[in-house]
C-alpha atoms as a PDB file:
ATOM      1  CA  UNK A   1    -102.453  57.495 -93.238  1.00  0.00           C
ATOM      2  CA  UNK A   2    -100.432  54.985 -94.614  1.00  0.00           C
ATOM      3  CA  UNK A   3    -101.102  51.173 -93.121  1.00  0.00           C
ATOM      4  CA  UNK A   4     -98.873  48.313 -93.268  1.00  0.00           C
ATOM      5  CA  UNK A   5     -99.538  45.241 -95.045  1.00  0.00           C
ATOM      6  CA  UNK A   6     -98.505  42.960 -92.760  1.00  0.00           C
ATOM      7  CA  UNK A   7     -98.085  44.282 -88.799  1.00  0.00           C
ATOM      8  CA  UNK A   8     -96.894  41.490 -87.061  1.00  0.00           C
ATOM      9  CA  UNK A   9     -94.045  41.749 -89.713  1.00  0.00           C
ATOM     10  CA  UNK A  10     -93.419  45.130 -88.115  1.00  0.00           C
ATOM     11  CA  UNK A  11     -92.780  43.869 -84.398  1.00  0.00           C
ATOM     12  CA  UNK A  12     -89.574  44.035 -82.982  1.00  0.00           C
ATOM     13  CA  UNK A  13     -88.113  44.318 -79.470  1.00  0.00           C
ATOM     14  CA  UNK A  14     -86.448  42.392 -76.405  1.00  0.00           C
ATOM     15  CA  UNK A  15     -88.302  41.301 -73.204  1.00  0.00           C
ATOM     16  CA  UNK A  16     -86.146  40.178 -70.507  1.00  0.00           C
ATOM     17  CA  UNK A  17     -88.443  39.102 -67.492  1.00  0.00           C
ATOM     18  CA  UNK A  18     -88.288  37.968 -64.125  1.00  0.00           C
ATOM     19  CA  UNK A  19     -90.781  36.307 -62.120  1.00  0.00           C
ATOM     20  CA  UNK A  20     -91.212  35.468 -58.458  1.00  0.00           C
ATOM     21  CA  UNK A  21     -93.455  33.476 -56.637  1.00  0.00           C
ATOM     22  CA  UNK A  22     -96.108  33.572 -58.456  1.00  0.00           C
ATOM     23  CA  UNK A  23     -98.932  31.249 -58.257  1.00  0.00           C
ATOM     24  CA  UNK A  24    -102.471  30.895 -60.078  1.00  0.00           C
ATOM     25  CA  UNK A  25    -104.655  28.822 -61.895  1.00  0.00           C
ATOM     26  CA  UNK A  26    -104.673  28.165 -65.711  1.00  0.00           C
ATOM     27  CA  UNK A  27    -108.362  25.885 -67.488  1.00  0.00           C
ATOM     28  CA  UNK A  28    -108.020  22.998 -64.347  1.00  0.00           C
ATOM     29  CA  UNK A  29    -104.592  23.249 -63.136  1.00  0.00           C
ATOM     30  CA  UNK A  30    -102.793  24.999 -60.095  1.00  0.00           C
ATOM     31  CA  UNK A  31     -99.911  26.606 -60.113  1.00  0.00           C
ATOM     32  CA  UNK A  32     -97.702  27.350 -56.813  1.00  0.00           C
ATOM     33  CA  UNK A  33     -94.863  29.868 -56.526  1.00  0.00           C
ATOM     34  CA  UNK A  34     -93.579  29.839 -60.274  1.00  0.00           C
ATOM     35  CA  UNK A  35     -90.088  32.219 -60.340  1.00  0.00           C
ATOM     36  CA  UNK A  36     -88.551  32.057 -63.806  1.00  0.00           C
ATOM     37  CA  UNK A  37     -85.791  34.029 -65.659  1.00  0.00           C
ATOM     38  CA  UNK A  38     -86.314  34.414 -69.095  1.00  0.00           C
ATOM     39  CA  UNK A  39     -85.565  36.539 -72.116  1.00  0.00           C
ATOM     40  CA  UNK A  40     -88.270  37.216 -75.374  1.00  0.00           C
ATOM     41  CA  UNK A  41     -87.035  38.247 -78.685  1.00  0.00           C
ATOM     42  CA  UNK A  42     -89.023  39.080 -81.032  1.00  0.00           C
ATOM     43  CA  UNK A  43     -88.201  40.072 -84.813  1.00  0.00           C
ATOM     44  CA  UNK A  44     -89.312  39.579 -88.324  1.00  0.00           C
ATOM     45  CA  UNK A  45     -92.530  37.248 -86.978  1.00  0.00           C
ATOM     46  CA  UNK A  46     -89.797  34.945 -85.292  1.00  0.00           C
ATOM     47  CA  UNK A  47     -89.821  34.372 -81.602  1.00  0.00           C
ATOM     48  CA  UNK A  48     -87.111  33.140 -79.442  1.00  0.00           C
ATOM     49  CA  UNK A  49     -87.248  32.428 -75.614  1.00  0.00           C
ATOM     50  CA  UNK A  50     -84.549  31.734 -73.140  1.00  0.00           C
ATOM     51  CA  UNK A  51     -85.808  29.959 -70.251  1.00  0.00           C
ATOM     52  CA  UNK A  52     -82.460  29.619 -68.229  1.00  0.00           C
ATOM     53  CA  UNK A  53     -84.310  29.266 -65.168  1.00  0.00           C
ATOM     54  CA  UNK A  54     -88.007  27.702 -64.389  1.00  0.00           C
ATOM     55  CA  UNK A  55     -89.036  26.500 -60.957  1.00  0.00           C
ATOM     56  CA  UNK A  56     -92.527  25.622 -59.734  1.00  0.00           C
ATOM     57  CA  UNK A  57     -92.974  24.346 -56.045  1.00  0.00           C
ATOM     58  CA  UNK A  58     -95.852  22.696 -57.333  1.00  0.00           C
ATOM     59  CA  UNK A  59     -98.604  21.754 -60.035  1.00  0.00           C
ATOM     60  CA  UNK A  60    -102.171  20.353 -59.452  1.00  0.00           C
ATOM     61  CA  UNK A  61    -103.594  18.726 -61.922  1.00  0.00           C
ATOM     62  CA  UNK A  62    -105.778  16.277 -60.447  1.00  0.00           C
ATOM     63  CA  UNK A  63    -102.752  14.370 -59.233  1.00  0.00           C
ATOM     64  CA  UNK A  64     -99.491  16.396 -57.873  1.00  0.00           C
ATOM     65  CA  UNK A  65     -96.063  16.968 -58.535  1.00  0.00           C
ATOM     66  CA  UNK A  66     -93.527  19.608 -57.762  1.00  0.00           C
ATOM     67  CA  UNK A  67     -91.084  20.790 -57.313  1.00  0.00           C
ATOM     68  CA  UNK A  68     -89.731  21.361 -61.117  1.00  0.00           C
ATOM     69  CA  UNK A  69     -87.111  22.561 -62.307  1.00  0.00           C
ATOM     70  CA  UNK A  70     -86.554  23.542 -66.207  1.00  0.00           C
ATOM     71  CA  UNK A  71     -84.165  25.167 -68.317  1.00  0.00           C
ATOM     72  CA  UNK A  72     -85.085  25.546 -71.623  1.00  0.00           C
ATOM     73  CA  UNK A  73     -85.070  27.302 -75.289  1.00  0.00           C
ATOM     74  CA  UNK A  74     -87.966  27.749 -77.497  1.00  0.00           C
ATOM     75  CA  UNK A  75     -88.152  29.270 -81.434  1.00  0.00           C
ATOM     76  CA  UNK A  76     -91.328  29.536 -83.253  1.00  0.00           C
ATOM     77  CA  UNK A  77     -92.985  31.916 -85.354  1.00  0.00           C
ATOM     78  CA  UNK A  78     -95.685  34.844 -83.814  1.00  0.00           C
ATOM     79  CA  UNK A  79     -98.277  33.745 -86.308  1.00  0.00           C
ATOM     80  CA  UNK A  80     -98.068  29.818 -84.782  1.00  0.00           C
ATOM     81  CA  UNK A  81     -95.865  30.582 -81.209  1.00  0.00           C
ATOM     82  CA  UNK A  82     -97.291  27.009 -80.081  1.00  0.00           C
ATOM     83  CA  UNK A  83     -95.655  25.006 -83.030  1.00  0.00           C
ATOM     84  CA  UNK A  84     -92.051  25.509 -82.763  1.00  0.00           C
ATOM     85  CA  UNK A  85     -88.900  24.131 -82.130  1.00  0.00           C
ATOM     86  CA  UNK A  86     -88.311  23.365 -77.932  1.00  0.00           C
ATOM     87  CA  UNK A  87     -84.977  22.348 -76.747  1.00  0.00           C
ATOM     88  CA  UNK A  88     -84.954  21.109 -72.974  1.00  0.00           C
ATOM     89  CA  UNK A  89     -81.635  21.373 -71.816  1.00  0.00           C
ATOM     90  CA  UNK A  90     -82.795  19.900 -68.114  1.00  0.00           C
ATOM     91  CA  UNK A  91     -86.084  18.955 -66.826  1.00  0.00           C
ATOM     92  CA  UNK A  92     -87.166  17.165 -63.403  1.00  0.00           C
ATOM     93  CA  UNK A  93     -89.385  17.297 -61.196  1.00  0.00           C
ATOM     94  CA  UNK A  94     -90.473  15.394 -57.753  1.00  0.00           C
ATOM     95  CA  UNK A  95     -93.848  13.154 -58.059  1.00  0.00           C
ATOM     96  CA  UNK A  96     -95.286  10.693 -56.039  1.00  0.00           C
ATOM     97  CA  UNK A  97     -92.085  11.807 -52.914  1.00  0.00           C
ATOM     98  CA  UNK A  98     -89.625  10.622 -56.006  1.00  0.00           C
ATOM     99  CA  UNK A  99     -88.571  11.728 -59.230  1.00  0.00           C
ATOM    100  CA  UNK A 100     -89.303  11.923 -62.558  1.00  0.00           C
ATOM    101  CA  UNK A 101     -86.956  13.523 -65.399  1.00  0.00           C
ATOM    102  CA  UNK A 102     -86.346  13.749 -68.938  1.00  0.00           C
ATOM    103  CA  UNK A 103     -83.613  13.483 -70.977  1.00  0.00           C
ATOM    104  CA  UNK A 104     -81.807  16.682 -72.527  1.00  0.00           C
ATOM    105  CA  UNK A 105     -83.560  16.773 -76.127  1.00  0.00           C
ATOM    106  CA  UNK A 106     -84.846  18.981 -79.007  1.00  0.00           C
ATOM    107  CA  UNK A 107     -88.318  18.534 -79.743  1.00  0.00           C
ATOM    108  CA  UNK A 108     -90.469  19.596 -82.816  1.00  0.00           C
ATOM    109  CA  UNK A 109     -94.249  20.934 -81.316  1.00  0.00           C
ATOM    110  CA  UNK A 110     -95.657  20.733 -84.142  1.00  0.00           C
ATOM    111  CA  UNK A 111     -95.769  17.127 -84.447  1.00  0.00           C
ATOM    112  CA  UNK A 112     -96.606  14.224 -82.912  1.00  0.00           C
ATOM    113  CA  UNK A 113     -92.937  13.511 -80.488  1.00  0.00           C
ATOM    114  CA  UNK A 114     -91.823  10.876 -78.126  1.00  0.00           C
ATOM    115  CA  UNK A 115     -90.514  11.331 -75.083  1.00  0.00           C
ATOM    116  CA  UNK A 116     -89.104   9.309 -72.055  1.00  0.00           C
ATOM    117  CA  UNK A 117     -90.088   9.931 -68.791  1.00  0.00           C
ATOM    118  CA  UNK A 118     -87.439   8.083 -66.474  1.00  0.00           C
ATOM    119  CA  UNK A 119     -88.869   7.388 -63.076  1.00  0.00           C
ATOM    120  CA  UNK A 120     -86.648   6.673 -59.404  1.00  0.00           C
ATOM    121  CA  UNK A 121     -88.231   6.073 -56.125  1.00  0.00           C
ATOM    122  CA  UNK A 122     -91.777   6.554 -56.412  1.00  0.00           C
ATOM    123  CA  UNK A 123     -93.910   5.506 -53.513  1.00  0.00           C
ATOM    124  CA  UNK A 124     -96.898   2.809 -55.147  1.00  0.00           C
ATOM    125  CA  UNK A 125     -98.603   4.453 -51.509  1.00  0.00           C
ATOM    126  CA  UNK A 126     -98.317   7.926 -52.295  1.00  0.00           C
ATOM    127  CA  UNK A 127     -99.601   7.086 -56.380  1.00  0.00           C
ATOM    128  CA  UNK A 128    -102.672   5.160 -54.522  1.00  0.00           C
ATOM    129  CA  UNK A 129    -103.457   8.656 -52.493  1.00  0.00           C
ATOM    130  CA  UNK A 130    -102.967  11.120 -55.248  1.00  0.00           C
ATOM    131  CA  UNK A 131    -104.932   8.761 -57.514  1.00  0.00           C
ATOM    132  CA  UNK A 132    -107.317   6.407 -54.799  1.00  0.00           C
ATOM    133  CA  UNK A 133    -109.166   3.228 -55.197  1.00  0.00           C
ATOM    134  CA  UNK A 134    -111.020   0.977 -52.892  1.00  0.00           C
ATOM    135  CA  UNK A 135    -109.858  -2.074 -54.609  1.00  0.00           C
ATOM    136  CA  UNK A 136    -106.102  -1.311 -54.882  1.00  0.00           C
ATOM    137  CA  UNK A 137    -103.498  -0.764 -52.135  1.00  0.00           C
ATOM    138  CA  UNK A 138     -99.652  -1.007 -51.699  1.00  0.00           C
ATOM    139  CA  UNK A 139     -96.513   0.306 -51.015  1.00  0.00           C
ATOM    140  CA  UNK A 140     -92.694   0.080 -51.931  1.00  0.00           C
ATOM    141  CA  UNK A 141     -90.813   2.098 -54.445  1.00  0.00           C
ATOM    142  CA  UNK A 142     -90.497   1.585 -58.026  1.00  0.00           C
ATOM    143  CA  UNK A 143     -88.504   2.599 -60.949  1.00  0.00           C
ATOM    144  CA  UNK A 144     -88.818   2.990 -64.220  1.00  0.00           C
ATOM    145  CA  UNK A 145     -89.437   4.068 -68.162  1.00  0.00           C
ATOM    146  CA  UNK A 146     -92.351   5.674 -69.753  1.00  0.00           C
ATOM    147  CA  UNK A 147     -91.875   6.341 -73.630  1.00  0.00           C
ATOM    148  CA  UNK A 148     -94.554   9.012 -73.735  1.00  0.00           C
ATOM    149  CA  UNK A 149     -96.197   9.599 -77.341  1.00  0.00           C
ATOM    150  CA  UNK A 150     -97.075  13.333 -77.351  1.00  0.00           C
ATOM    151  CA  UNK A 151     -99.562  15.226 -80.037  1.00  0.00           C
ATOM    152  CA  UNK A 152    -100.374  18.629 -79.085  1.00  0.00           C
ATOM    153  CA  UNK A 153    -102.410  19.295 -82.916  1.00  0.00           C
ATOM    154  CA  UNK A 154    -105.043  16.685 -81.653  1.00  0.00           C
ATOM    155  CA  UNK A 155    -108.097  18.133 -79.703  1.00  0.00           C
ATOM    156  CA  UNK A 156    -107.692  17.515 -76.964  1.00  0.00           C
ATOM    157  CA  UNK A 157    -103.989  16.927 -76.860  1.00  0.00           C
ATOM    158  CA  UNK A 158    -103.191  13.039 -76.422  1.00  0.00           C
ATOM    159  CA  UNK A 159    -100.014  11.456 -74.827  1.00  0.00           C
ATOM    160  CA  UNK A 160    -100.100   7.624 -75.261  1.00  0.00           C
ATOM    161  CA  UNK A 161     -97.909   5.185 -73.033  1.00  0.00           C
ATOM    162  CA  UNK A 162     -96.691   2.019 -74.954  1.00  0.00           C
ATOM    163  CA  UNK A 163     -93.690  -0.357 -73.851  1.00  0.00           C
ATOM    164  CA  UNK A 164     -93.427   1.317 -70.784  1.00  0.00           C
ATOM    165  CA  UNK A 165     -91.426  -0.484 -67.499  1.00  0.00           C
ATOM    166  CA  UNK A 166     -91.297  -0.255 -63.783  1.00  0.00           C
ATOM    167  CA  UNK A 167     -89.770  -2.251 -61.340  1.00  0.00           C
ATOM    168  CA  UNK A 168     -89.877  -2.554 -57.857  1.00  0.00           C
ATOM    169  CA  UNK A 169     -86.638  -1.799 -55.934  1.00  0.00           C
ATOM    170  CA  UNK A 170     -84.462  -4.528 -54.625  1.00  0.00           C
ATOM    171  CA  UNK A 171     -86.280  -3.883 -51.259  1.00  0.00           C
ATOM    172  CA  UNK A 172     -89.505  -5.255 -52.749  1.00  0.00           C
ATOM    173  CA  UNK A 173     -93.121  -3.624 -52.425  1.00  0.00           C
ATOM    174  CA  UNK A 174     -96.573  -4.683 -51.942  1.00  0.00           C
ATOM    175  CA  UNK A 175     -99.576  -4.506 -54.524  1.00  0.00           C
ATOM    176  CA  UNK A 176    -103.063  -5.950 -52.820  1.00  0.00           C
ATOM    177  CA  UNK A 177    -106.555  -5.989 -54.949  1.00  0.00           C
ATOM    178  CA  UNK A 178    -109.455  -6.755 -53.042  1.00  0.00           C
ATOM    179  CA  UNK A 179    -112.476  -5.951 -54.420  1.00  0.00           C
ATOM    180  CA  UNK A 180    -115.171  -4.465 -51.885  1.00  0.00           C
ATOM    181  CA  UNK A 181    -117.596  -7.097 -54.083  1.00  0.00           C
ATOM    182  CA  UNK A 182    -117.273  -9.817 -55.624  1.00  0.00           C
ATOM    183  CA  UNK A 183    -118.659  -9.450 -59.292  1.00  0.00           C
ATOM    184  CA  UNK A 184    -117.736 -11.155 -62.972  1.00  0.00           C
ATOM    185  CA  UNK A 185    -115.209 -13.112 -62.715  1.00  0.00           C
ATOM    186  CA  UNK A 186    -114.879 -13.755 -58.831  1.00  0.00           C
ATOM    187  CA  UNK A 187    -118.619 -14.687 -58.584  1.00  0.00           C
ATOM    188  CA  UNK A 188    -118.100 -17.655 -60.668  1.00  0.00           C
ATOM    189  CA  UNK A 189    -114.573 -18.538 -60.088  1.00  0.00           C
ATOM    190  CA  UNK A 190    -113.573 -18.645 -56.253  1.00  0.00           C
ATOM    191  CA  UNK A 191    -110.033 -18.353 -56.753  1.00  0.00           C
ATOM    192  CA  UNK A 192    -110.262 -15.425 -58.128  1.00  0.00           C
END
């Protein structure tokens, strides 16, 4: 029998895949009705996916957003397929009953990237449900920029926020703190 010296070198083919509806769970987060087109090549230890089509009704990941849409490209190597080259040609998605999108880009996944996540119309009451406090409340809509510092070789991944900006809409908005106690600061200084 005669055995190759290096297998994955040997792997070759063409996927072309459809999905619909499909929903799950993946570690901690939900997935609802994911239907995606998308076509896998595979040659010489290089893979390439087409993603001309990704939609997701919705994600759960402690907080929720949904629906997204994505088209997308992706070429990396079998040995590392999580350290490639990603080229979003559209991303959005709803979050907090607005929207949040980025930018068409090419991004590098195998080091540390920056991103920014533009923000329109996203209720400060619906954030405050998703993500609840007895201290905080509010409402009105904001806009806005996050630039997003992504590394995905750090365990566990980290995405850092710096510089960001939101504003409220011309409409204005309401942001109350009351804490249920006073303690620190308020206990010793009554305007507080």
């Amino acid at each position: 029998a005669k055995t190759l010296k290096d297998p994955l070198a040997a792997l070759s083919g063409t996927i072309n895949a459809e999905m619909k509806q499909v929903s799950g769970l993946y570690q901690q987060t939900a997935f609802s009705q994911i239907s995606l087109l998308a076509d896998v090549n595979l040659s010489n230890k290089q893979l390439k996916v087409t993603l001309p089509t990704l939609n997701i009704t919705q994600i759960n990941h402690g907080l929720f957003a949904g629906p997204i849409q994505m088209a997308a490209q992706y070429q990396g190597t079998i040995t590392t397929p999580f350290k490639g080259i990603l080229k979003i040609e559209s991303l959005q998605s709803g979050l907090f009953n607005g929207q949040a999108w980025l930018e068409p880009q090419t991004i590098d996944l195998s080091k540390v990237f920056n991103i920014q996540l533009h923000l329109k119309d996203v209720e400060i009451e619906e954030l405050l449900k998703q993500h609840p406090t007895s201290d905080l409340t509010g409402k009105g809509l904001v806009d806005g920029t996050l630039p997003i510092e992504v590394d995905l070789n750090s365990e566990p991944p980290s995405f850092l926020i710096q510089q960001g900006q939101i504003s409220s809409q011309p409409s204005g908005g309401l942001l109350k703190y009351q804490p249920a106690t006073k303690s620190g600061i308020g206990k010793s200084n009554q305007s507080m």
